[in-house]
PDB file of N, CA and C in Angstrom:
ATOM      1  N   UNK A   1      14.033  -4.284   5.035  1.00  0.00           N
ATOM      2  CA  UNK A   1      12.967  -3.332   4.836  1.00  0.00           C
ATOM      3  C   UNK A   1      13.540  -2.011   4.356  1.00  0.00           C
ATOM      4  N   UNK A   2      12.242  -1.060   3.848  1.00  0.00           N
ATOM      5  CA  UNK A   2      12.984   0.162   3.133  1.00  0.00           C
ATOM      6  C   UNK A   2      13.601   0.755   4.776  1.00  0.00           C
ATOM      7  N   UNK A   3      14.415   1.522   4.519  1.00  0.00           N
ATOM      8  CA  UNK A   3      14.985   2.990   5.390  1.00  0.00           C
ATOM      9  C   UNK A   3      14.226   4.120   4.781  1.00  0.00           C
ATOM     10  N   UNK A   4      13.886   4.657   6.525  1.00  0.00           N
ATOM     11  CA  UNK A   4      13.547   6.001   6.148  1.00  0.00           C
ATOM     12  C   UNK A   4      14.728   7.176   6.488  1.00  0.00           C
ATOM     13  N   UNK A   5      14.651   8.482   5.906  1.00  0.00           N
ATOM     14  CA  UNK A   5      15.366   9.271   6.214  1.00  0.00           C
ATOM     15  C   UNK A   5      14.217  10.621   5.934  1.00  0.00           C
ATOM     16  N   UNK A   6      15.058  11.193   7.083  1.00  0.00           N
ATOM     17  CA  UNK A   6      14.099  12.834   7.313  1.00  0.00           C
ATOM     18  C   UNK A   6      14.182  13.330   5.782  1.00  0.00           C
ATOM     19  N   UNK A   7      12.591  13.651   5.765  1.00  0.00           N
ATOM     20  CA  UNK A   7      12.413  14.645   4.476  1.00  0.00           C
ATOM     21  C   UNK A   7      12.544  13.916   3.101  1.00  0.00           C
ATOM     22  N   UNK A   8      12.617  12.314   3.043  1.00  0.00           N
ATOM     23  CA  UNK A   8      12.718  11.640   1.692  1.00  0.00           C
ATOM     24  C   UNK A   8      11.476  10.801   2.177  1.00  0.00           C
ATOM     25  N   UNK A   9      11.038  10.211   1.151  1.00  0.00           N
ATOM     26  CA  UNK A   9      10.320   8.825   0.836  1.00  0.00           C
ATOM     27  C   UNK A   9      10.885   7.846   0.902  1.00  0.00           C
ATOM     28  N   UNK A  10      10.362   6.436   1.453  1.00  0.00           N
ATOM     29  CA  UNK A  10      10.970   5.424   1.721  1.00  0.00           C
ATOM     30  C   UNK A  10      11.404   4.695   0.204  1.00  0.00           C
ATOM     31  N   UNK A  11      12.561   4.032   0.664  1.00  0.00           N
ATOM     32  CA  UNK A  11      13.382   3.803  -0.973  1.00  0.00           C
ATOM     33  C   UNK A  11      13.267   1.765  -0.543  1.00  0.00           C
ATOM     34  N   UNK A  12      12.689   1.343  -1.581  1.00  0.00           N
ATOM     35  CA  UNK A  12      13.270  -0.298  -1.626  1.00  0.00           C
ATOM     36  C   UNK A  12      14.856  -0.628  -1.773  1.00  0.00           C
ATOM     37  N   UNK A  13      14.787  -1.129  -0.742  1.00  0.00           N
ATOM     38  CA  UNK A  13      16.368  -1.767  -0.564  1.00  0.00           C
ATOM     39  C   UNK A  13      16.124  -2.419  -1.443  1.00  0.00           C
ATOM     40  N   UNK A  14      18.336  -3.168  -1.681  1.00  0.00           N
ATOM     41  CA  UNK A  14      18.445  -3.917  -2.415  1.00  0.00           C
ATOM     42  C   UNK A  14      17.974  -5.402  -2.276  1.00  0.00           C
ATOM     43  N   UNK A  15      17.733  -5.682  -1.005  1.00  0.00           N
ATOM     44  CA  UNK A  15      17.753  -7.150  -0.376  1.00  0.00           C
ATOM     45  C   UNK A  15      15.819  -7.071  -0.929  1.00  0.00           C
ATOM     46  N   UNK A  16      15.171  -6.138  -0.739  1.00  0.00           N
ATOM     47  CA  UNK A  16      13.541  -6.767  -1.216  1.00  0.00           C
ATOM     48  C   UNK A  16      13.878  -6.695  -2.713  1.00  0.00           C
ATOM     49  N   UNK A  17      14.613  -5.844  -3.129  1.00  0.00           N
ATOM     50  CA  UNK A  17      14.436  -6.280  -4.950  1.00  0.00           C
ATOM     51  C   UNK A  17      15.181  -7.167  -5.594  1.00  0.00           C
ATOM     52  N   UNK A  18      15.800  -7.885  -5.099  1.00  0.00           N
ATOM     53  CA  UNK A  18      16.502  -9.464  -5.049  1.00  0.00           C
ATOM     54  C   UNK A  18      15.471 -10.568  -4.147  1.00  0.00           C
ATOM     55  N   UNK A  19      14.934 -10.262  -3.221  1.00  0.00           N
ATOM     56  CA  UNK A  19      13.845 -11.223  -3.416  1.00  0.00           C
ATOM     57  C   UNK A  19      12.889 -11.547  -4.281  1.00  0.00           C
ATOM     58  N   UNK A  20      12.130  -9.898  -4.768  1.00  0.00           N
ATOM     59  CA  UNK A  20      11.162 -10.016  -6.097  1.00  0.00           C
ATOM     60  C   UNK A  20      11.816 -10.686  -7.226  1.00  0.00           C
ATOM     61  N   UNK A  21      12.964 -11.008  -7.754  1.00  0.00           N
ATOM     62  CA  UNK A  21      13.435 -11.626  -8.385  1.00  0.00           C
ATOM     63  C   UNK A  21      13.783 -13.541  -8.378  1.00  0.00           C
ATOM     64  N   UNK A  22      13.303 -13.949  -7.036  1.00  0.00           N
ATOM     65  CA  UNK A  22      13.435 -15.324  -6.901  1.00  0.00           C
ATOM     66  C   UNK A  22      12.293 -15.380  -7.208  1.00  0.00           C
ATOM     67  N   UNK A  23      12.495 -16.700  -8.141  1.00  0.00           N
ATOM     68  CA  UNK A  23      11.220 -17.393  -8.974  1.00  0.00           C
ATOM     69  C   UNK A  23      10.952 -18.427  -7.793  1.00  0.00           C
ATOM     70  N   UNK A  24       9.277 -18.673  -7.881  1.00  0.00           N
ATOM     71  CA  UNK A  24       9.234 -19.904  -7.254  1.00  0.00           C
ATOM     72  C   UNK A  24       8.105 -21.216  -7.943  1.00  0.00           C
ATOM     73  N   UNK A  25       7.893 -20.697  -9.252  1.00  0.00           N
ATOM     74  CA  UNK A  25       7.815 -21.853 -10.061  1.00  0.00           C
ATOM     75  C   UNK A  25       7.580 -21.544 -11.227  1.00  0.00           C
ATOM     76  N   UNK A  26       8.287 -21.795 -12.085  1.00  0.00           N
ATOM     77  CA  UNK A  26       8.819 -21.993 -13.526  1.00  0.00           C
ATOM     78  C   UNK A  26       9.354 -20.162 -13.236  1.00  0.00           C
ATOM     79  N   UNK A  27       8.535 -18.983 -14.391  1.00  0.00           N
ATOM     80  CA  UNK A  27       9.076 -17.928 -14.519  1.00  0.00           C
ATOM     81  C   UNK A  27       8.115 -16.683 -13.610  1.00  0.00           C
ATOM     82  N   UNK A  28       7.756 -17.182 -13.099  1.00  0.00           N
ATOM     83  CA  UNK A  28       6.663 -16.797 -12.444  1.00  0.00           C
ATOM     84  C   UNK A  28       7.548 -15.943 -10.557  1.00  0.00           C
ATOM     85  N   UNK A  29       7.162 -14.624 -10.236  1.00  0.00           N
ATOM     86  CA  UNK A  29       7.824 -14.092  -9.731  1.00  0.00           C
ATOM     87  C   UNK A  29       7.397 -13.171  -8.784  1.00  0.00           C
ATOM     88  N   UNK A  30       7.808 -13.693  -7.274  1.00  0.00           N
ATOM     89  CA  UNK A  30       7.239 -12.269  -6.111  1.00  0.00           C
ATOM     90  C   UNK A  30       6.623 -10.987  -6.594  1.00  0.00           C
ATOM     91  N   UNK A  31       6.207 -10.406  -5.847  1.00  0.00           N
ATOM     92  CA  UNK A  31       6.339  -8.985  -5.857  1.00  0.00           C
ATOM     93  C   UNK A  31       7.041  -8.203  -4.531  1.00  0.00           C
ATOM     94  N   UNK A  32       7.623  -7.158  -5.171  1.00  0.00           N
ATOM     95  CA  UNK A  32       7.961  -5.891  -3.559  1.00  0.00           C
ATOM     96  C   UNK A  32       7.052  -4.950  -3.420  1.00  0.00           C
ATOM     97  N   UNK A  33       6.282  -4.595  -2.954  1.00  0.00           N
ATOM     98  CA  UNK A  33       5.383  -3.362  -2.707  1.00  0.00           C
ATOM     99  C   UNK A  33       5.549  -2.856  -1.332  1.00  0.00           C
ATOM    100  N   UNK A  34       5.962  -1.868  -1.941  1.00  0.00           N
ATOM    101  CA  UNK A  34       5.889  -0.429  -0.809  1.00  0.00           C
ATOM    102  C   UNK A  34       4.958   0.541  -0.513  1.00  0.00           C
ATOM    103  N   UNK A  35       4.769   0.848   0.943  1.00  0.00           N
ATOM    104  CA  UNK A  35       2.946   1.686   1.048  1.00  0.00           C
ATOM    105  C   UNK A  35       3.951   3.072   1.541  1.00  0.00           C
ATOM    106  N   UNK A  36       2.933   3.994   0.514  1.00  0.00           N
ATOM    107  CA  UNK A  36       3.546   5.703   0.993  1.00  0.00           C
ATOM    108  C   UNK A  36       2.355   6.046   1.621  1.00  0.00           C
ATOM    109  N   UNK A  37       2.443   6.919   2.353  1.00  0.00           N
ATOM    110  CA  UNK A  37       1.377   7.418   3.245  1.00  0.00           C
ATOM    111  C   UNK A  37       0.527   6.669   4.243  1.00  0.00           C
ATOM    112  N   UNK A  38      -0.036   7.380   4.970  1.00  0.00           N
ATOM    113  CA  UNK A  38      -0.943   7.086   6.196  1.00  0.00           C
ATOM    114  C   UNK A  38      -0.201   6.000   7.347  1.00  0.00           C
ATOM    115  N   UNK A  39      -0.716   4.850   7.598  1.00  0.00           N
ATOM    116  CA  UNK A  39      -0.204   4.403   8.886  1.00  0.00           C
ATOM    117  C   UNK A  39       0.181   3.900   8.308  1.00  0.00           C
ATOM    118  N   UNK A  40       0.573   3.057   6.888  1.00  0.00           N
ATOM    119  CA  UNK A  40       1.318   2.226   6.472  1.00  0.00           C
ATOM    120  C   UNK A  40       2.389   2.297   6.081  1.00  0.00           C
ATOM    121  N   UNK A  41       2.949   3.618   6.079  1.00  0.00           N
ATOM    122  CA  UNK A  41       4.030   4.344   5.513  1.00  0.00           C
ATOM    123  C   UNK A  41       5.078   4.135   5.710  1.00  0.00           C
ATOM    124  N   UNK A  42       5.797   3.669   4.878  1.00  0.00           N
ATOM    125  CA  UNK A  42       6.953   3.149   5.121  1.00  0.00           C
ATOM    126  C   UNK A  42       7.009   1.376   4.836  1.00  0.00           C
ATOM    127  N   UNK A  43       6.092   0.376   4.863  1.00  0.00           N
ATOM    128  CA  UNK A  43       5.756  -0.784   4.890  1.00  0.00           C
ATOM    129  C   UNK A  43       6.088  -1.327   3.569  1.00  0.00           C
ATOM    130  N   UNK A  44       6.970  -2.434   3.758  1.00  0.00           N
ATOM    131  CA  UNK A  44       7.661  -3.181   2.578  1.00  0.00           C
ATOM    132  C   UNK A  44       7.060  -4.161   2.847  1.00  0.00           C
ATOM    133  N   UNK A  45       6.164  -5.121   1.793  1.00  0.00           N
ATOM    134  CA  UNK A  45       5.469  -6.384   1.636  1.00  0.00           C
ATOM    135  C   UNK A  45       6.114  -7.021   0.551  1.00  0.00           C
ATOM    136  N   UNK A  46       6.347  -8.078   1.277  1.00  0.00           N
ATOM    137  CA  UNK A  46       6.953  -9.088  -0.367  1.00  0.00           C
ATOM    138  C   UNK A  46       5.607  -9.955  -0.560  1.00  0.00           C
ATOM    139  N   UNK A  47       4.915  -9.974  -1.841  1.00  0.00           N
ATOM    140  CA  UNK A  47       3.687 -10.906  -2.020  1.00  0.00           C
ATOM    141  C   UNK A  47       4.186 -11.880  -2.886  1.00  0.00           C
ATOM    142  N   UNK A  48       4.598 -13.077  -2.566  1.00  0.00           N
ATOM    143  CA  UNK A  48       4.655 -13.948  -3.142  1.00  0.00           C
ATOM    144  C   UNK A  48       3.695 -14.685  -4.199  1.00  0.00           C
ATOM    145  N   UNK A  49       4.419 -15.344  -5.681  1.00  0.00           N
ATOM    146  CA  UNK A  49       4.176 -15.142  -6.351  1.00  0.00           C
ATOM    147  C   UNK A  49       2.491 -16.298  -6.262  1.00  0.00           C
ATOM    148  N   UNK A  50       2.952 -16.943  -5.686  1.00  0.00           N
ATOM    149  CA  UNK A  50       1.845 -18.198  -5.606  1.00  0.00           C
ATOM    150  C   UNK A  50       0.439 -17.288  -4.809  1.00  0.00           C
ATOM    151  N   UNK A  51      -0.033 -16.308  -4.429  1.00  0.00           N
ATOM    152  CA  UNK A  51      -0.356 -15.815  -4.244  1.00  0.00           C
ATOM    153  C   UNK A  51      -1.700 -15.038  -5.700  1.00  0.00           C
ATOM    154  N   UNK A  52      -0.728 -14.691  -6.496  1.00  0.00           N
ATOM    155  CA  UNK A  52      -1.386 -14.077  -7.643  1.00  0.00           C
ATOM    156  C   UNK A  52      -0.889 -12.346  -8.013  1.00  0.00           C
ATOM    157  N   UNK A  53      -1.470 -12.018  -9.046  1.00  0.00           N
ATOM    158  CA  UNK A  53      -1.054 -10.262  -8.903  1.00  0.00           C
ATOM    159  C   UNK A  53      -1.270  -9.715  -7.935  1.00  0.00           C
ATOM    160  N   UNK A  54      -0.519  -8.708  -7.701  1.00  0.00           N
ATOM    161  CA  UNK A  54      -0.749  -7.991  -6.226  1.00  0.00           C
ATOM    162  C   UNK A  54      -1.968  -7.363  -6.473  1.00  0.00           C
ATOM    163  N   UNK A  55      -2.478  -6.917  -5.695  1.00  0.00           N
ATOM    164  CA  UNK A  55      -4.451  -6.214  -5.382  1.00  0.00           C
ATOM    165  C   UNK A  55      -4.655  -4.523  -6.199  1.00  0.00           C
ATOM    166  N   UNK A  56      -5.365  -4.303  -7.242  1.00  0.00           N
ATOM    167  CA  UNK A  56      -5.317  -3.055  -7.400  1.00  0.00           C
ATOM    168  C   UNK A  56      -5.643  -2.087  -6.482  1.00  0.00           C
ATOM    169  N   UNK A  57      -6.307  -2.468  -4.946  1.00  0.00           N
ATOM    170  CA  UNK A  57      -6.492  -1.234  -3.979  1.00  0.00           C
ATOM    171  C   UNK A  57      -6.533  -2.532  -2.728  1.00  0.00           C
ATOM    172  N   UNK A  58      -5.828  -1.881  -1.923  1.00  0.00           N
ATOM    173  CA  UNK A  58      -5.898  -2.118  -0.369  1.00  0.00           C
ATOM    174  C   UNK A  58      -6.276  -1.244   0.917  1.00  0.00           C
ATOM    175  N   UNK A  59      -7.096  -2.580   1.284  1.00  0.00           N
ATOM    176  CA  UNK A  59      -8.016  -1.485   2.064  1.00  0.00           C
ATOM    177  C   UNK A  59      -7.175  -1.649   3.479  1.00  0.00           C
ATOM    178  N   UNK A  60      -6.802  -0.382   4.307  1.00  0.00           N
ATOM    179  CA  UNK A  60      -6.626  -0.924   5.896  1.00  0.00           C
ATOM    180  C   UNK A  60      -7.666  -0.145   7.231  1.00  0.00           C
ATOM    181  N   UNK A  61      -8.279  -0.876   8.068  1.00  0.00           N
ATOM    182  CA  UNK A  61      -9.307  -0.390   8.362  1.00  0.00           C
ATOM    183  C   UNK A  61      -8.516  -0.774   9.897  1.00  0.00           C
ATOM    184  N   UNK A  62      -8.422   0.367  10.451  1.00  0.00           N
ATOM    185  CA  UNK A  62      -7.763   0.474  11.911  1.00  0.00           C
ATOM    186  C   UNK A  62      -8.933   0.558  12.881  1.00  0.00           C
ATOM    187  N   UNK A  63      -8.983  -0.593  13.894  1.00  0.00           N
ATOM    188  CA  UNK A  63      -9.646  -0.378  14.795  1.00  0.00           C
ATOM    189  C   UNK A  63      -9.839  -0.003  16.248  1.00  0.00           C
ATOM    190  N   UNK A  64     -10.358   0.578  17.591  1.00  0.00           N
ATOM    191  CA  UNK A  64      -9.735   1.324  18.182  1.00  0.00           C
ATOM    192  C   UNK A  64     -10.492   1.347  19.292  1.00  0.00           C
ATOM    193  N   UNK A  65     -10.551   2.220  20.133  1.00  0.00           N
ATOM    194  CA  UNK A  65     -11.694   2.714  21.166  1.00  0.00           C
ATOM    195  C   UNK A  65     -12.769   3.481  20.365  1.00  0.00           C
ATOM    196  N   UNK A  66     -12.559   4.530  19.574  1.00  0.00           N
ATOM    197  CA  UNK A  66     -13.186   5.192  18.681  1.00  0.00           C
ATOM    198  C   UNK A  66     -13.632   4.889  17.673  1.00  0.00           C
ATOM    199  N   UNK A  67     -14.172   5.451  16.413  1.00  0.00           N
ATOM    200  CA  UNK A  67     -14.546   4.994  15.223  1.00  0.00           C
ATOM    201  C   UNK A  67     -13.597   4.474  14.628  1.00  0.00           C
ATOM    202  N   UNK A  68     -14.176   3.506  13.970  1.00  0.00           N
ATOM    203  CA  UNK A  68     -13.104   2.768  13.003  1.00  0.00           C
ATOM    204  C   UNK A  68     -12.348   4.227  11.545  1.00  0.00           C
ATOM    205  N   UNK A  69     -10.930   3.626  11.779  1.00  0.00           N
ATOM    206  CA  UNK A  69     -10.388   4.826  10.761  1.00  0.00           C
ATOM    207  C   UNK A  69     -10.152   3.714   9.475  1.00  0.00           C
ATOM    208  N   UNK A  70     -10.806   4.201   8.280  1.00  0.00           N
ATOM    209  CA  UNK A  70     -10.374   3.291   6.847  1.00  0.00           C
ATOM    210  C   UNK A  70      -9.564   3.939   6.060  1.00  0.00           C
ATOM    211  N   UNK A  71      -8.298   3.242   5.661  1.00  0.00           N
ATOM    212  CA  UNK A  71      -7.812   3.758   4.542  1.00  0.00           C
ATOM    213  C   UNK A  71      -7.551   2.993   3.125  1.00  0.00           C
ATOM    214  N   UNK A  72      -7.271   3.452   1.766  1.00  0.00           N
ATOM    215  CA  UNK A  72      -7.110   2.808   0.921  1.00  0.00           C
ATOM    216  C   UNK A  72      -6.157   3.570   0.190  1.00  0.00           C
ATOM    217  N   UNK A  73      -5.268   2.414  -0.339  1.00  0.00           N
ATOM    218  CA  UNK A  73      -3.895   2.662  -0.857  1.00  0.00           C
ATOM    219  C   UNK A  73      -4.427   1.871  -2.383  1.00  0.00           C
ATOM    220  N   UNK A  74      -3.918   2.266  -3.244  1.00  0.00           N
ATOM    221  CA  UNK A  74      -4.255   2.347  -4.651  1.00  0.00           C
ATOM    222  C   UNK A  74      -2.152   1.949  -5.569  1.00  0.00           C
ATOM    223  N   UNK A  75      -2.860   0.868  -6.215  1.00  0.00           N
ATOM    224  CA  UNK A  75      -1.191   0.106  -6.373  1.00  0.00           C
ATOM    225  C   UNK A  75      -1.166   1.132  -7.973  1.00  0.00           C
ATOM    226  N   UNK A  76       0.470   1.615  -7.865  1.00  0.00           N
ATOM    227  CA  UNK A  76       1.378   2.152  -8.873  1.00  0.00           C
ATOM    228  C   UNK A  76       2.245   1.179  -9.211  1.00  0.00           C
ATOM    229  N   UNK A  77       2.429   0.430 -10.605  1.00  0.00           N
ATOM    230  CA  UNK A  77       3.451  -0.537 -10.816  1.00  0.00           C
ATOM    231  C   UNK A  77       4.502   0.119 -10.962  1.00  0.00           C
ATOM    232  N   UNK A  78       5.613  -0.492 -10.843  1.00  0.00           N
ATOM    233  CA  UNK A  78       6.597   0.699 -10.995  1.00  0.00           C
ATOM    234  C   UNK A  78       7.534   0.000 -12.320  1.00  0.00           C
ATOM    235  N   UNK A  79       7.743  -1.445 -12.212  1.00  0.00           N
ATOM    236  CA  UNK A  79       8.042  -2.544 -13.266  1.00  0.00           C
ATOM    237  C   UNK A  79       7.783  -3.838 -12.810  1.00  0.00           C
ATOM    238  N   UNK A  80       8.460  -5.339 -13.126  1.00  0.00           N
ATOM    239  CA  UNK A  80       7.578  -6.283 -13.214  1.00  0.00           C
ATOM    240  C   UNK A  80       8.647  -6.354 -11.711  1.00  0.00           C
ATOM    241  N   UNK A  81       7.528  -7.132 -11.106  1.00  0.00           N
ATOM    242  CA  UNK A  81       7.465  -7.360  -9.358  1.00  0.00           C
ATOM    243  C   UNK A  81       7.945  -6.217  -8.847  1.00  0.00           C
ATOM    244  N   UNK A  82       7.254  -4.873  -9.058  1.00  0.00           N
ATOM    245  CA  UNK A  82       7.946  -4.735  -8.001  1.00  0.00           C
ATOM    246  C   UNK A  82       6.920  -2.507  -8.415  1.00  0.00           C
ATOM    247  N   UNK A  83       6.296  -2.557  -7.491  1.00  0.00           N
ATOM    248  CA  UNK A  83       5.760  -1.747  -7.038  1.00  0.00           C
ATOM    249  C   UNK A  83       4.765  -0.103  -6.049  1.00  0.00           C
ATOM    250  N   UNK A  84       4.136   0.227  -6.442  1.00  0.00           N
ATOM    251  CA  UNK A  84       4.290   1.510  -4.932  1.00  0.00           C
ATOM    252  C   UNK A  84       2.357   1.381  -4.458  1.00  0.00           C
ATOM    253  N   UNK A  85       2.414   0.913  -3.210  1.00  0.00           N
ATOM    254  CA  UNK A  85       0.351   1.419  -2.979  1.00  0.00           C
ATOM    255  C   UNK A  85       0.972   3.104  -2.234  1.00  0.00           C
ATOM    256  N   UNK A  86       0.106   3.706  -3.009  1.00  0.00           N
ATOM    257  CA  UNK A  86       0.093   5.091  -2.487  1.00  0.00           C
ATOM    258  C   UNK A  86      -1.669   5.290  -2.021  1.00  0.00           C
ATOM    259  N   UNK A  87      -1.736   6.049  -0.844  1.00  0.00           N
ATOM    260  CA  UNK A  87      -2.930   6.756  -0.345  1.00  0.00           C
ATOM    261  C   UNK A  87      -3.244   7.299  -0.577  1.00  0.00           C
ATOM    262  N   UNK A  88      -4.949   6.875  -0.656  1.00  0.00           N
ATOM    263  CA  UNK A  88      -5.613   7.377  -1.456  1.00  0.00           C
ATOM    264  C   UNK A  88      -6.710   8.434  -0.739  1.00  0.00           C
ATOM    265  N   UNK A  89      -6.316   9.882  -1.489  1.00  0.00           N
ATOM    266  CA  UNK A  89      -6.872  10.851  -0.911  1.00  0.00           C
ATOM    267  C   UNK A  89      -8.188  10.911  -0.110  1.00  0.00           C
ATOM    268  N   UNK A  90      -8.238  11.363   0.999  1.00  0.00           N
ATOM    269  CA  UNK A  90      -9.946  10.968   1.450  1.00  0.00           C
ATOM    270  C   UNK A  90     -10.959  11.231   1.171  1.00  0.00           C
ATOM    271  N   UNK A  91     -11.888  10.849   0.682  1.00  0.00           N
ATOM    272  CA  UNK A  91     -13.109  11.160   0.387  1.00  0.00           C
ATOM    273  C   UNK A  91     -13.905  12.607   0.996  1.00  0.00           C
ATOM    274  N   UNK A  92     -14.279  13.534   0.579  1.00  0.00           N
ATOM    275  CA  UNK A  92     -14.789  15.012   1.086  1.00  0.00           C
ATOM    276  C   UNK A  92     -16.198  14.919   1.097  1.00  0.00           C
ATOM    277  N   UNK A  93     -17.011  14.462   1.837  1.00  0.00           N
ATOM    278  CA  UNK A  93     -18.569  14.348   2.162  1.00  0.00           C
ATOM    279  C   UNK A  93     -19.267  15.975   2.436  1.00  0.00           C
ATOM    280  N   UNK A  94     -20.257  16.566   1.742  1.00  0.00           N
ATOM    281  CA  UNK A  94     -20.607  17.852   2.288  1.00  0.00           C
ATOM    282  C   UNK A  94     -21.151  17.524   3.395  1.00  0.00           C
ATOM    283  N   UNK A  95     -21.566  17.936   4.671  1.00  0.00           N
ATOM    284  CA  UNK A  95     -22.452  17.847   6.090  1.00  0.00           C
ATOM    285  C   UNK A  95     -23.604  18.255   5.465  1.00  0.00           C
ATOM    286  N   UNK A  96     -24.660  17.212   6.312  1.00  0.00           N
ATOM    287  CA  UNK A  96     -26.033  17.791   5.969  1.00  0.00           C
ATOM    288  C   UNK A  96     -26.227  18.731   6.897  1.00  0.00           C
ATOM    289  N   UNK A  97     -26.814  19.436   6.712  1.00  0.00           N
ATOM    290  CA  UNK A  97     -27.190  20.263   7.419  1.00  0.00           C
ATOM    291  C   UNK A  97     -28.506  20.184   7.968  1.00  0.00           C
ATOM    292  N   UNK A  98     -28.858  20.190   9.146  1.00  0.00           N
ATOM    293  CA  UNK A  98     -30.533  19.567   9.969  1.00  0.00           C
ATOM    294  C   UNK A  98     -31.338  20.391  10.104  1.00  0.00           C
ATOM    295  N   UNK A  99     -30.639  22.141  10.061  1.00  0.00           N
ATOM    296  CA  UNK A  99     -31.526  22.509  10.358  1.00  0.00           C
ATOM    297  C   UNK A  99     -32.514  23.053   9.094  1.00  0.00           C
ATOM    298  N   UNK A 100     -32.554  22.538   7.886  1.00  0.00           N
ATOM    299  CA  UNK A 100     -33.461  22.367   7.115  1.00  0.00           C
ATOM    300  C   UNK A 100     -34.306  21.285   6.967  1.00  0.00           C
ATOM    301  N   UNK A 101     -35.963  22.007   6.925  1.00  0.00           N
ATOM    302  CA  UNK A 101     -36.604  20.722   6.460  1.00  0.00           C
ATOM    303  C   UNK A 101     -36.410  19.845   5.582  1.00  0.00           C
ATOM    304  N   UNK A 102     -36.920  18.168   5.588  1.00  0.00           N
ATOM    305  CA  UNK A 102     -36.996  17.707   4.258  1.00  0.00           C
ATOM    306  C   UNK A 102     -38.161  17.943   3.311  1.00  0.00           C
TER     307      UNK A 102
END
């Protein structure tokens, strides 16, 4: 898995980008994806290739005592197999405000 170190971003080791490189039928090839931000941060996924392209957005929806917290990470290719989901900024809702009529 990546290493973290204070004050950097998590870096793909060499061992996940030598996996994205094992074929597992004909030329056809893993992926490495790495999640920056939120609770996933730091998280190295190898998606195998039989699988299909990796997902243009992933959703992770944490559940709890409290309200459910959702997040979505949005995939950056970076080259072939091998990629970044970065988090995706949160949505800014204005408050209604009640104490106007409708």
């Amino acid at each position: 898995m990546g290493r973290r170190t204070s004050g950097r971003r998590p870096e793909l080791s060499e061992e996940n980008a030598a996996a994205a490189e094992h074929d597992t039928e004909g030329d056809t090839e893993d992926s490495v994806l790495l999640f920056i931000g939120g609770p996933l941060d730091g998280r190295v996924q190898i998606r195998e290739a039989r699988h299909g392209d990796p997902l243009p957005t992933v959703t992770h929806v944490h559940l709890h005592g409290g309200p459910k917290v959702v997040h979505r990470y949005d995939l950056e290719p970076l080259s072939d197999g091998v990629g970044v989901y970065n988090l995706r900024p949160p949505v800014r809702r204005p408050a209604r405000d009640e104490s106007v009529a409708d």
